[in-house]
N, C-alpha and C. Protein backbone atom coordinates (compact mmCIF):
# COMPACT_ATOMS: atom_id res chain seq x y z
N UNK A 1 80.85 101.51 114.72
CA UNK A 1 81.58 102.62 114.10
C UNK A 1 82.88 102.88 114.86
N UNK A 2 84.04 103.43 113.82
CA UNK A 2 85.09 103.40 114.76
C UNK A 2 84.93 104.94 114.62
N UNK A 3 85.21 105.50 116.37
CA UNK A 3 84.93 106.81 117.12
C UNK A 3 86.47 107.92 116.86
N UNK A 4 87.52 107.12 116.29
CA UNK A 4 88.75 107.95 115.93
C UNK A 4 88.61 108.22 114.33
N UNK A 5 87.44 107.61 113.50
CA UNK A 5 87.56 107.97 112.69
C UNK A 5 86.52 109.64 112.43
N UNK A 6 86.70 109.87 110.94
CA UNK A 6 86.10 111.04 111.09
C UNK A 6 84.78 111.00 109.80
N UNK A 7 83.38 111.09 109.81
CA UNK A 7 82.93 111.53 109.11
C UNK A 7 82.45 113.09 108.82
N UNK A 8 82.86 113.34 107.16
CA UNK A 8 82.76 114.43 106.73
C UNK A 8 81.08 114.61 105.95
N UNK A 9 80.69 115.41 106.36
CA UNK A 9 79.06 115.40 105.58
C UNK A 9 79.01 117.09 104.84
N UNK A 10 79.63 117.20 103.62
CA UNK A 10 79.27 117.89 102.93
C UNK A 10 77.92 118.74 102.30
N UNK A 11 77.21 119.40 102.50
CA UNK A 11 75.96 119.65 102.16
C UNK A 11 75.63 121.13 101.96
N UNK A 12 74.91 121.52 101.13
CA UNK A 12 74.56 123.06 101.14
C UNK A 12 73.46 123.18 101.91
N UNK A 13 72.44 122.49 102.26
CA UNK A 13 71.28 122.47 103.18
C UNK A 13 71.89 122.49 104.17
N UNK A 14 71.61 123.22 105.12
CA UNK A 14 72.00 123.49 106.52
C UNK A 14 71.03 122.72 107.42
N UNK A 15 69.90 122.23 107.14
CA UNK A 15 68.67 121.48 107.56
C UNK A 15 69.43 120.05 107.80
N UNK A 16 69.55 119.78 106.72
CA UNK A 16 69.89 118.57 106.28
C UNK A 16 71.38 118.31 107.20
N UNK A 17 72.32 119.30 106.94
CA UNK A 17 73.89 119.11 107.44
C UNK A 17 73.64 118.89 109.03
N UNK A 18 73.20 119.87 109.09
CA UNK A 18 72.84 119.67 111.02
C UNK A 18 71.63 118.38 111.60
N UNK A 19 71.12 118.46 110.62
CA UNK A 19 70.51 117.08 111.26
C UNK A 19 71.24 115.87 111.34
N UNK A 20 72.07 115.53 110.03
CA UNK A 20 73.45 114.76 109.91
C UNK A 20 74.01 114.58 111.48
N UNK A 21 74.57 115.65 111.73
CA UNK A 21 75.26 116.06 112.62
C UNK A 21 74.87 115.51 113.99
N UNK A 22 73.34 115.84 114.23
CA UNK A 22 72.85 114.93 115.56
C UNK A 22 72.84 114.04 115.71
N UNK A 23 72.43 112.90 114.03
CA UNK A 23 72.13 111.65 114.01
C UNK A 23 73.33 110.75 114.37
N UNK A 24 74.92 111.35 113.99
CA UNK A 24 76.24 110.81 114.39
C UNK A 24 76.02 110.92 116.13
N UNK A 25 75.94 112.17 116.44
CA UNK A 25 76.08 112.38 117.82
C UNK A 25 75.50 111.89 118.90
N UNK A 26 74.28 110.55 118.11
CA UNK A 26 73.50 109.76 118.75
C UNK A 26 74.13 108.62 119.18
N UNK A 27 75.51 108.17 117.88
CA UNK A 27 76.57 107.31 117.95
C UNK A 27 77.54 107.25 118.50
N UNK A 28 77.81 108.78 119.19
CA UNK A 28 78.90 108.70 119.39
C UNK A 28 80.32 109.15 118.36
N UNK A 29 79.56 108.97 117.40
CA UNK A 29 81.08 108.91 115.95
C UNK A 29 81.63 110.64 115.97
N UNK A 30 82.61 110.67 115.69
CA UNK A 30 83.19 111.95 115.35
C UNK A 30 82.74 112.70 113.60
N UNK A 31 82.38 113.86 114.05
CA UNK A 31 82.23 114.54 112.58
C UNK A 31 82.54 115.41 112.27
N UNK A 32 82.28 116.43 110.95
CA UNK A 32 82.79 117.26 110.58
C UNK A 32 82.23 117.94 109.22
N UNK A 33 81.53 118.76 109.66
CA UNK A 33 80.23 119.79 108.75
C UNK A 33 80.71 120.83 107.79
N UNK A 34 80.63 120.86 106.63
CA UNK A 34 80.69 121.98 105.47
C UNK A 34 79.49 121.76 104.78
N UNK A 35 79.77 123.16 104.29
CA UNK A 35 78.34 123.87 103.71
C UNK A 35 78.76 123.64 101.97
N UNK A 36 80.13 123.41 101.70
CA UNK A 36 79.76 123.26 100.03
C UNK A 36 81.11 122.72 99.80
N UNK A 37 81.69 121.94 98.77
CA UNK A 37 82.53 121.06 98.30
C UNK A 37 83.85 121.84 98.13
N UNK A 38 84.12 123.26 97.90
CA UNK A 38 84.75 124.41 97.98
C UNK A 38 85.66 123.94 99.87
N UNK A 39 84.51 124.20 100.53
CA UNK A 39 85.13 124.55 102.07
C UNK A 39 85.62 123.30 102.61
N UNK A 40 85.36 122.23 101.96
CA UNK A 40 86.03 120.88 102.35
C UNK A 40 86.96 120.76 101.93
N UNK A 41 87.10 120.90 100.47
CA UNK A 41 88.53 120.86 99.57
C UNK A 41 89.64 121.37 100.48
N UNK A 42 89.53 122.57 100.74
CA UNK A 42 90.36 123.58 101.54
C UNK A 42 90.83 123.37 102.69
N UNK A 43 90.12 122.44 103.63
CA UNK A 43 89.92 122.10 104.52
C UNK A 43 90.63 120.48 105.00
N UNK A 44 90.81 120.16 103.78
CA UNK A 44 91.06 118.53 103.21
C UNK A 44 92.43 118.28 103.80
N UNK A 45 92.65 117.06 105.08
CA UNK A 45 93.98 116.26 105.70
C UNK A 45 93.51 115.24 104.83
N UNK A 46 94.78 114.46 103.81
CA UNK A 46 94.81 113.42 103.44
C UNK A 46 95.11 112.30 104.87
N UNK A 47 95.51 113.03 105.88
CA UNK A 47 95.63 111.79 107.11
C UNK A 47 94.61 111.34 107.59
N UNK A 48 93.77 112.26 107.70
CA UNK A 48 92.42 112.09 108.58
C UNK A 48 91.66 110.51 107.81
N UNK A 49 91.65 109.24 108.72
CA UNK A 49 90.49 108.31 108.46
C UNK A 49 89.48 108.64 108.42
N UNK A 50 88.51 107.73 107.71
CA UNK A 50 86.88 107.83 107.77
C UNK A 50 86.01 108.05 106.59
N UNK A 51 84.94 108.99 106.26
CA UNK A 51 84.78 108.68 105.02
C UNK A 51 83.68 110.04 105.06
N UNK A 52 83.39 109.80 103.67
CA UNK A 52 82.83 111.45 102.94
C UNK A 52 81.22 111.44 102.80
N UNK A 53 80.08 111.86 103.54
CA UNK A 53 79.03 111.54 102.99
C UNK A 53 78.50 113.21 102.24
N UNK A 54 78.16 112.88 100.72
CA UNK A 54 78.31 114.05 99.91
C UNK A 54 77.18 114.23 99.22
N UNK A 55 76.28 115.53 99.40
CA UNK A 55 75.16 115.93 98.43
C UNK A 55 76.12 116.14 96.81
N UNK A 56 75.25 115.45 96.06
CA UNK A 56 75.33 115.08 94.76
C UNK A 56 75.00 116.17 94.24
N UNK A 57 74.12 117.65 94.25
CA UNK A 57 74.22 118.91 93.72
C UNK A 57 74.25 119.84 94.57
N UNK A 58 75.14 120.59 94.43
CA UNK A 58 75.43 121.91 94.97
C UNK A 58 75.94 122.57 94.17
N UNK A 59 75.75 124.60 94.83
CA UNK A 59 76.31 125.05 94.14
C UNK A 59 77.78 125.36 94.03
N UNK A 60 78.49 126.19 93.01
CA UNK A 60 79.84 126.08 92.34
C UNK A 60 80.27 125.58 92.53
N UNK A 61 80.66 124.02 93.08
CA UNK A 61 81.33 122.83 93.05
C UNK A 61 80.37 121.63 93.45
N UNK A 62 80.19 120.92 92.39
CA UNK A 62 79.01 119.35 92.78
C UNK A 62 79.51 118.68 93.48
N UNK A 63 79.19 117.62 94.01
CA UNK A 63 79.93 116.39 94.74
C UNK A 63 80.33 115.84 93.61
N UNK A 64 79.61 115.84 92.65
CA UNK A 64 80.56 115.17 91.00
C UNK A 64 81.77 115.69 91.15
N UNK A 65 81.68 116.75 90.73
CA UNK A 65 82.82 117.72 90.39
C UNK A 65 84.32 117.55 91.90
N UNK A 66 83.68 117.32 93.20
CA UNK A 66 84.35 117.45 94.50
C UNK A 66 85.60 115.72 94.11
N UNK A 67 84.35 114.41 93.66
CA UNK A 67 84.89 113.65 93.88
C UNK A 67 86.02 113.70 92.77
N UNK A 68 86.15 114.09 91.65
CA UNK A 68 87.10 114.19 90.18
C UNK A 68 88.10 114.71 91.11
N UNK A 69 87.85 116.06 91.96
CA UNK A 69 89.25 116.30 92.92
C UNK A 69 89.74 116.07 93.76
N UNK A 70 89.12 114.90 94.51
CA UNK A 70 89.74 113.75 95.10
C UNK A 70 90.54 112.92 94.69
N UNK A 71 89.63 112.19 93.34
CA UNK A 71 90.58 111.37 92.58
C UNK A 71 91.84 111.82 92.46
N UNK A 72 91.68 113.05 91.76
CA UNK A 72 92.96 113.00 91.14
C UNK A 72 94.01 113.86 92.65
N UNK A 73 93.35 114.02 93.58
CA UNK A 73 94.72 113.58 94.82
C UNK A 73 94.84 112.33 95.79
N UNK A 74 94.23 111.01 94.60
CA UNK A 74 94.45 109.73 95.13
C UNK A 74 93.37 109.78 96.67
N UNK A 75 92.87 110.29 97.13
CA UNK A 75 92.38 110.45 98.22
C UNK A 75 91.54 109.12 98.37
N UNK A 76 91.74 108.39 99.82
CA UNK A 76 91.09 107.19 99.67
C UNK A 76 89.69 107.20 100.84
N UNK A 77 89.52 108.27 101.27
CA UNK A 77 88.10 108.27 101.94
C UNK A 77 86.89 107.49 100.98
N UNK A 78 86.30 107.34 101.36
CA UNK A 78 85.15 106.21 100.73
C UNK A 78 83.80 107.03 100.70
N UNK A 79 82.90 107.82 99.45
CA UNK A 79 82.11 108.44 99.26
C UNK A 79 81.00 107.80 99.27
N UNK A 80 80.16 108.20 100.15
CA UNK A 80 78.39 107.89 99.99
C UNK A 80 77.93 109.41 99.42
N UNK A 81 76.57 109.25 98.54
CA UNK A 81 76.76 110.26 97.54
C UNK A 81 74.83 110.05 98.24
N UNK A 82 74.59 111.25 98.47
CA UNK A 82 73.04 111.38 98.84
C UNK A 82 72.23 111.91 97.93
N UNK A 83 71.23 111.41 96.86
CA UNK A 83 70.84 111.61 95.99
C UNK A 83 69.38 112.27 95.86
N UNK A 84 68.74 113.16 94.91
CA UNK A 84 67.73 112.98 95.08
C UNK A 84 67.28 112.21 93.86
N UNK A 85 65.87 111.90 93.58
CA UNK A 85 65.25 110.79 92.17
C UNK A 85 65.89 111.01 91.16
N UNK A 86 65.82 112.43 91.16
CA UNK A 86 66.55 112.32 89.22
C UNK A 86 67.93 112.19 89.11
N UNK A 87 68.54 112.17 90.07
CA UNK A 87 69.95 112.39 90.20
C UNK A 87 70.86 110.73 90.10
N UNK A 88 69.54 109.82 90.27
CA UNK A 88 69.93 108.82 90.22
C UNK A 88 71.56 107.95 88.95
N UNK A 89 71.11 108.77 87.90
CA UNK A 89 72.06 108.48 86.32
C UNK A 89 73.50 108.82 87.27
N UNK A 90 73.53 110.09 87.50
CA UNK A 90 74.65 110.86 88.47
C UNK A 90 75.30 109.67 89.14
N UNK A 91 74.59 109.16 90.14
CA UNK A 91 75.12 108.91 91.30
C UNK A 91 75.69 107.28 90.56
N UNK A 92 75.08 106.67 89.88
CA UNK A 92 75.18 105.63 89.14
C UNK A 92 77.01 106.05 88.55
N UNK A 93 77.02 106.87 87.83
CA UNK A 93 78.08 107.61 87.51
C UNK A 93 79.30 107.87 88.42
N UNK A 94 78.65 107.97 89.06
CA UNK A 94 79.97 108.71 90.65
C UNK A 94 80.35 107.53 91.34
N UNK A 95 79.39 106.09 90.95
CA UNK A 95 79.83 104.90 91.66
C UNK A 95 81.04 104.08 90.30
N UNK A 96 81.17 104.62 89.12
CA UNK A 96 82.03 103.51 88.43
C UNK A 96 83.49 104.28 88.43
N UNK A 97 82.84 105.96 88.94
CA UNK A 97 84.50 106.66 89.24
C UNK A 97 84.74 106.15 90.81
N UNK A 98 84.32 105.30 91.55
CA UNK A 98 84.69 105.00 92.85
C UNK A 98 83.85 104.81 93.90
N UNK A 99 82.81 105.78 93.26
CA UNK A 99 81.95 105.88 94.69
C UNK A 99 81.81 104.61 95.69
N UNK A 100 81.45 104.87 96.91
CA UNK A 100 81.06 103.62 97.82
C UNK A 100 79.66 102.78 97.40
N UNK A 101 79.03 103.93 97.85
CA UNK A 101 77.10 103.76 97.81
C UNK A 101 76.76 105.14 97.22
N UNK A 102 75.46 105.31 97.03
CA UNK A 102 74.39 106.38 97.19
C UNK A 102 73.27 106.12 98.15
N UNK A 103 72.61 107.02 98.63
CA UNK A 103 71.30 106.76 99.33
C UNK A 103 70.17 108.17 98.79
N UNK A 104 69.24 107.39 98.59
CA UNK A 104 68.61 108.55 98.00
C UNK A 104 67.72 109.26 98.98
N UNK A 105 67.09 110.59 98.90
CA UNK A 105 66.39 111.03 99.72
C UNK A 105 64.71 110.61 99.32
N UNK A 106 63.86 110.54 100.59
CA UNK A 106 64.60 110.46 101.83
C UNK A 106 64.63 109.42 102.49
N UNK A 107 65.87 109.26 103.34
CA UNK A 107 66.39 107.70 103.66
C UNK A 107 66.01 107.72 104.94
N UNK A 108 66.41 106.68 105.58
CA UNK A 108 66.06 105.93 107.06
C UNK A 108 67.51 105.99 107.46
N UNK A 109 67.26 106.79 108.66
CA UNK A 109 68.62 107.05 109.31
C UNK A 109 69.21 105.70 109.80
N UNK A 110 68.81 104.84 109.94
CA UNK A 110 69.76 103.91 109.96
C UNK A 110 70.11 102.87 108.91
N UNK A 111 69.21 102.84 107.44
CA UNK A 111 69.83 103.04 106.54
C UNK A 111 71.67 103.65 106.24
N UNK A 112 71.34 104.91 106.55
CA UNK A 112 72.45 105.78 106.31
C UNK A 112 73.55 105.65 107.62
N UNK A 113 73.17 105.12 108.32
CA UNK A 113 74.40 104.52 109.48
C UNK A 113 74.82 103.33 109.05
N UNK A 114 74.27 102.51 108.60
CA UNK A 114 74.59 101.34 108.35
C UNK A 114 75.85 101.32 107.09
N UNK A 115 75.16 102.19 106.06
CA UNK A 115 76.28 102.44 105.17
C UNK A 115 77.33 103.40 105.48
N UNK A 116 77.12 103.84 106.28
CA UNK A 116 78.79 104.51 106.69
C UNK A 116 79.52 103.91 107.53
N UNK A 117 79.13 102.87 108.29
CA UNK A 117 79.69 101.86 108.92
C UNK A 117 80.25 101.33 108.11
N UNK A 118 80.03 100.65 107.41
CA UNK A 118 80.38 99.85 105.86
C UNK A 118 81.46 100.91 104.94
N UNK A 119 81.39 102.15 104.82
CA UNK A 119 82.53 102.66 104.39
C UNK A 119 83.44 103.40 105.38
N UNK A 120 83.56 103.10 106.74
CA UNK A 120 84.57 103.52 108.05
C UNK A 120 85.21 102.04 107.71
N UNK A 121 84.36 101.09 107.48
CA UNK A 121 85.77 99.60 107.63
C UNK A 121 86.09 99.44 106.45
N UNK A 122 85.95 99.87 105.49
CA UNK A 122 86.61 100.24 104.16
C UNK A 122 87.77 100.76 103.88
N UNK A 123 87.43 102.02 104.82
CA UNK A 123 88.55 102.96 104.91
C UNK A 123 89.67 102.24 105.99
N UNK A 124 89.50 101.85 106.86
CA UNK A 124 90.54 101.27 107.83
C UNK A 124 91.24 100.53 107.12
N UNK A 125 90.52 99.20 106.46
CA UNK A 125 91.10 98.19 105.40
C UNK A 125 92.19 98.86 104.64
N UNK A 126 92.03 99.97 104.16
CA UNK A 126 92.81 100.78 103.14
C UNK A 126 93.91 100.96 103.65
N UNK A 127 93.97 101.38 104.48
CA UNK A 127 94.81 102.43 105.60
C UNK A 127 95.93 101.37 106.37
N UNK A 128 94.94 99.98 106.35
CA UNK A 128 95.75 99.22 107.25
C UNK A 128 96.80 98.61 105.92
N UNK A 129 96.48 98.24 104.62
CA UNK A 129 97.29 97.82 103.81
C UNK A 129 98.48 99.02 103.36
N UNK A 130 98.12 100.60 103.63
CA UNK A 130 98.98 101.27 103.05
C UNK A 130 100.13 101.51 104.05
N UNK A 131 99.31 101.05 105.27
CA UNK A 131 100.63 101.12 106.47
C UNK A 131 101.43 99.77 106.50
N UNK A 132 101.18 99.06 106.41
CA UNK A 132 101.84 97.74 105.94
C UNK A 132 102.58 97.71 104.82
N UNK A 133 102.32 98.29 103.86
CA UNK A 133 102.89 98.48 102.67
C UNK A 133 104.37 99.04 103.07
N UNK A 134 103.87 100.24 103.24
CA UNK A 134 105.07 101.60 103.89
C UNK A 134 105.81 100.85 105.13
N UNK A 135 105.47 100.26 105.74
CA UNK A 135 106.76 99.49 106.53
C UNK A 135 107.52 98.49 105.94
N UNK A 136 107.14 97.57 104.75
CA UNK A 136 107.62 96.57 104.19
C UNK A 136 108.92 98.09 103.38
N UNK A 137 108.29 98.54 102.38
CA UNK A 137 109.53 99.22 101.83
C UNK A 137 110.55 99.96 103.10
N UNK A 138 110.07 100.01 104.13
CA UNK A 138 111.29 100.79 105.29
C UNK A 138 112.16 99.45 105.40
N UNK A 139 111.90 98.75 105.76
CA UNK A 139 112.53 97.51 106.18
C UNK A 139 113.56 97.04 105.11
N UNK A 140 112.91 96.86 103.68
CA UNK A 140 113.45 96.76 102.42
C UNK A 140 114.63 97.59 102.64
N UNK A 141 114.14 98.80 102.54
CA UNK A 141 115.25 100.09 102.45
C UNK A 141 116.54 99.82 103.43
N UNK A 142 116.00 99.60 104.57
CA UNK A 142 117.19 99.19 105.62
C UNK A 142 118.40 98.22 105.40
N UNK A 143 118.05 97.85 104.31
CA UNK A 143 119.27 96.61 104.03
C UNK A 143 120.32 96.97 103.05
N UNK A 144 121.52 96.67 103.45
CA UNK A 144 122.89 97.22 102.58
C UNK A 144 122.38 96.35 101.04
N UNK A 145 123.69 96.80 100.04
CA UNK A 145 123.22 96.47 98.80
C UNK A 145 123.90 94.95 98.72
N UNK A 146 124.09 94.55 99.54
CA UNK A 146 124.74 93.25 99.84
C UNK A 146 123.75 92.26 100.47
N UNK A 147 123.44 92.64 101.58
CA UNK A 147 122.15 92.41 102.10
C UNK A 147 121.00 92.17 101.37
N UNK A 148 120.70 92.77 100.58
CA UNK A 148 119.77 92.39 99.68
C UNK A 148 119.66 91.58 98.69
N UNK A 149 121.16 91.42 98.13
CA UNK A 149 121.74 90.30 97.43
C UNK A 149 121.22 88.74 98.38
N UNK A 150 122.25 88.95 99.40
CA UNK A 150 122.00 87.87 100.29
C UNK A 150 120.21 87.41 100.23
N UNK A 151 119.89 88.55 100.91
CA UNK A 151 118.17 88.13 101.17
C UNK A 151 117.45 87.80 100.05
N UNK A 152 117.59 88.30 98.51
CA UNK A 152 117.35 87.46 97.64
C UNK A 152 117.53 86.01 97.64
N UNK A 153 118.85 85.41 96.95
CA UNK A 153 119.45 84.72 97.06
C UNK A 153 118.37 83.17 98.49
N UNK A 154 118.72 83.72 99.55
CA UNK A 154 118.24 82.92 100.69
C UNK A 154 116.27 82.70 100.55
N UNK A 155 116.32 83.94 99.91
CA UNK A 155 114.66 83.37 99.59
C UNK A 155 113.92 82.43 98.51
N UNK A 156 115.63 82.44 97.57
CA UNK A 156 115.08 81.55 96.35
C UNK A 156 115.41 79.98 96.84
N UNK A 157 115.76 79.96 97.74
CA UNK A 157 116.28 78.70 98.52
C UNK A 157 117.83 78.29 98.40
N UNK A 158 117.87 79.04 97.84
CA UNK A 158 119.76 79.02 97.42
C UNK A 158 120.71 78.56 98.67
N UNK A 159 121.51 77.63 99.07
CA UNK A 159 122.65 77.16 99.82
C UNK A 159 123.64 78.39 100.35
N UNK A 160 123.78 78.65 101.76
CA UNK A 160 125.01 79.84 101.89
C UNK A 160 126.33 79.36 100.46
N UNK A 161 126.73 78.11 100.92
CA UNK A 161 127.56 77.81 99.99
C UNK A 161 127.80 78.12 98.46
N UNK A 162 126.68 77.87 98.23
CA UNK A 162 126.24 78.75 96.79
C UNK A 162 126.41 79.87 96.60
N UNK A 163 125.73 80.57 97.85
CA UNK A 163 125.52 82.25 97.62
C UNK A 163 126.81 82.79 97.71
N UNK A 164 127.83 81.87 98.71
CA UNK A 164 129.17 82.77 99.08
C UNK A 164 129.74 82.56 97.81
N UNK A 165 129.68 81.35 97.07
CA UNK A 165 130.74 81.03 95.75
C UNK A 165 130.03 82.19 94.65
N UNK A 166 129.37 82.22 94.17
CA UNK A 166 128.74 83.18 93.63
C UNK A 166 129.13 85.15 93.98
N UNK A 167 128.85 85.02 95.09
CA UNK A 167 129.14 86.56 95.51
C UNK A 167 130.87 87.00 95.68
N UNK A 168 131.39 85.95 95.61
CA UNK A 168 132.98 85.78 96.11
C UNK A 168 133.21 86.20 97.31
N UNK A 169 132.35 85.56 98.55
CA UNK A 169 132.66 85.67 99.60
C UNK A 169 132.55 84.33 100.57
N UNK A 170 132.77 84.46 102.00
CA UNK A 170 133.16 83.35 102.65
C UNK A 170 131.35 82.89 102.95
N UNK A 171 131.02 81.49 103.29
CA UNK A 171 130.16 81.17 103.83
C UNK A 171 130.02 81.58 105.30
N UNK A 172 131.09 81.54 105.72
CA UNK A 172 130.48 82.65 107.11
C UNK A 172 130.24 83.66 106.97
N UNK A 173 130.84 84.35 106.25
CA UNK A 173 130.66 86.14 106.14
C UNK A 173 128.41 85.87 105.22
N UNK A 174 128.33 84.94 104.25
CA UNK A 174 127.08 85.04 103.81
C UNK A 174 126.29 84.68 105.35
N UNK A 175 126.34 83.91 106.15
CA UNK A 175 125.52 83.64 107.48
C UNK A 175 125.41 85.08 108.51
N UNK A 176 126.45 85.60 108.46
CA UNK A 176 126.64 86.80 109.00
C UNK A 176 125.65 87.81 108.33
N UNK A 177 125.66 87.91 106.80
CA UNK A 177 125.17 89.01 106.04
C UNK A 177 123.30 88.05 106.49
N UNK A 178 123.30 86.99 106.38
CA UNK A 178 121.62 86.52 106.34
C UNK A 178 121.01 86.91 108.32
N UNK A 179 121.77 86.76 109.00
CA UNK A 179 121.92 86.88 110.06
C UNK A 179 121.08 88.59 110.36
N UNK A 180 121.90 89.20 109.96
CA UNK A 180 121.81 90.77 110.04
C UNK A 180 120.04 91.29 109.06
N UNK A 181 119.99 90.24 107.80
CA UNK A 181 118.96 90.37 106.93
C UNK A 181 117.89 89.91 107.64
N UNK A 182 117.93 88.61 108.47
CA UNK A 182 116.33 88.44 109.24
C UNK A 182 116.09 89.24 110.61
N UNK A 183 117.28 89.81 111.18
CA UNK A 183 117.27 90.99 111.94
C UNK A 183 116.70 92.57 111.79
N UNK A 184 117.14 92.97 110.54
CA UNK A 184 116.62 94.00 109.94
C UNK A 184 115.02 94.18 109.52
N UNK A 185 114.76 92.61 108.79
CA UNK A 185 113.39 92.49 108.16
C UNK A 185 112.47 92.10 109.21
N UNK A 186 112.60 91.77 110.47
CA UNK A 186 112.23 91.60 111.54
C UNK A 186 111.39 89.80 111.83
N UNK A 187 112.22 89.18 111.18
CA UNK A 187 112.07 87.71 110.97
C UNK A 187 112.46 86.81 111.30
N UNK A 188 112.17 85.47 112.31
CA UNK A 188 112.72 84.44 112.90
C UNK A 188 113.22 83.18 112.18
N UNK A 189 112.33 83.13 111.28
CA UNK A 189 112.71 81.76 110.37
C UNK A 189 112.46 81.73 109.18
N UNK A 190 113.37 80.76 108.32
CA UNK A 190 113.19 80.93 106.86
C UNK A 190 112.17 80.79 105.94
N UNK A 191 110.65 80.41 106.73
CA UNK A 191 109.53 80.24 105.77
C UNK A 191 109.05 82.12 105.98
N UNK A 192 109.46 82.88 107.04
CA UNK A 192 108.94 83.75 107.19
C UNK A 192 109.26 84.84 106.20
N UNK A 193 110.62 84.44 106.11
CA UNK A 193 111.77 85.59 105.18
C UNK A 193 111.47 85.07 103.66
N UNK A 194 110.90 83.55 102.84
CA UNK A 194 110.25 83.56 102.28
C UNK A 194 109.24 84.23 101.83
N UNK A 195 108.24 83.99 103.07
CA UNK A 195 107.15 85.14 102.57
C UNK A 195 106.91 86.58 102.56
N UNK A 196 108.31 87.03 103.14
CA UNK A 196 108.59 88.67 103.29
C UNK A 196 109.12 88.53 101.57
N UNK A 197 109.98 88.01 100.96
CA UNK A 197 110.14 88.16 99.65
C UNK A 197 109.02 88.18 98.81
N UNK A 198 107.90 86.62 98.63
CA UNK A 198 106.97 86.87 98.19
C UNK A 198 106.00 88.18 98.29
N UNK A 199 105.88 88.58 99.44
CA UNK A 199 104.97 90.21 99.94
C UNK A 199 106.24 91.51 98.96
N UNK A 200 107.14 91.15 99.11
CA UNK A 200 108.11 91.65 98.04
C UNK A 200 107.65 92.52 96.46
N UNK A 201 107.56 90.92 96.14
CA UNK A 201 107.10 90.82 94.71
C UNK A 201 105.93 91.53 94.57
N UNK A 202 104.87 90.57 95.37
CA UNK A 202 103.64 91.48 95.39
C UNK A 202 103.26 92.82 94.98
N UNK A 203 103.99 93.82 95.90
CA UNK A 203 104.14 95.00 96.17
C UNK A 203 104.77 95.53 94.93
N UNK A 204 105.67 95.09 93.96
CA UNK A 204 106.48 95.20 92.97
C UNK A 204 105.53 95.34 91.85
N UNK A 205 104.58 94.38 92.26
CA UNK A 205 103.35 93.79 90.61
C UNK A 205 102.16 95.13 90.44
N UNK A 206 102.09 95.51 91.96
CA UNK A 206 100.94 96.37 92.05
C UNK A 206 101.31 97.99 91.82
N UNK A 207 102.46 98.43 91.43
CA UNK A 207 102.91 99.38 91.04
C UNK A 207 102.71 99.79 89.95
């Protein structure tokens, strides 16, 4: 388990929440206890890593109802949904809007470690592509509107010579402008600045 991340254990049983609570503290893992889907909402850092383990009925807000207001603030914590028998249809339900897992009661605590292990490297995975993401567009951003011309251009395999006749500028001044472009994008050689274009596109398709 990673110890900077945070699990959240939602629950109206106070039995149940605090026992939660020891079974992490056996791990080591960091946590973080509410009594109903209300006091989490409120409570809710979209920064915070880690992931959500959530009773499936409670009162005035369900974990149904909690995860619909996640969704719709994109929130990418990774839900284990703790079920009891009949609740099973539910939780079945709460897994095609996203859910991670369910575990039904009553489970084997290391059962239920095991699957939150499994949604802590979920969540990192996430986290690590959205920070990667968000530096590719800084880097992008960093480049004049010339620059970007250029860095096109040099990724389609295009000749300075080409690019300068084309842009109506000198072939040194284009070496200069590509110069400054694998500087900016933070790149040594041209298969690299290749595949910074391709990661480009990518990023372009998934929008």
């Amino acid at each position: 388990m990673d110890k900077q991340q945070t699990v959240f254990i939602v629950d109206d049983d106070e039995g149940i929440r605090e026992g939660l609570g020891l079974l992490l503290e056996t791990v080591g893992q960091l946590y973080e206890l509410y009594s109903s889907a209300i006091e989490f909402l409120d409570a809710y850092d979209p920064s915070k890593g880690g992931c959500l383990v959530l009773d499936i009925r409670m009162p005035r807000m369900s974990g149904l109802e909690l995860q619909e207001k996640l969704n719709e603030k994109e929130c990418l914590l990774p839900i284990i949904f703790i079920t009891g028998h009949g609740d099973i249809p539910m939780a079945v339900d709460a897994m095609r809007r996203g859910a991670l897992d369910f575990i039904r009661k009553p489970f084997r605590e290391q059962d239920l470690l095991d699957r939150i292990n499994e949604a802590l490297e979920s969540d990192a995975g996430k986290r690590k592509v959205m920070l990667d993401r968000q530096e590719l567009l800084e880097r992008l951003s960093s480049l004049s509107e010339r620059e970007s011309e250029v860095f096109h251009r040099v990724a389609a395999g295009d000749m300075n010579k080409v690019i300068g006749f084309d842009l109506g500028i000198s072939e040194r001044t284009v070496e200069v402008h590509r110069s400054q472009v694998m500087k900016k994008l933070g790149v040594r050689t041209l298969a690299q600045l290749v595949r910074f274009e391709i990661e480009t596109e990518l990023l372009a398709g998934s929008e």
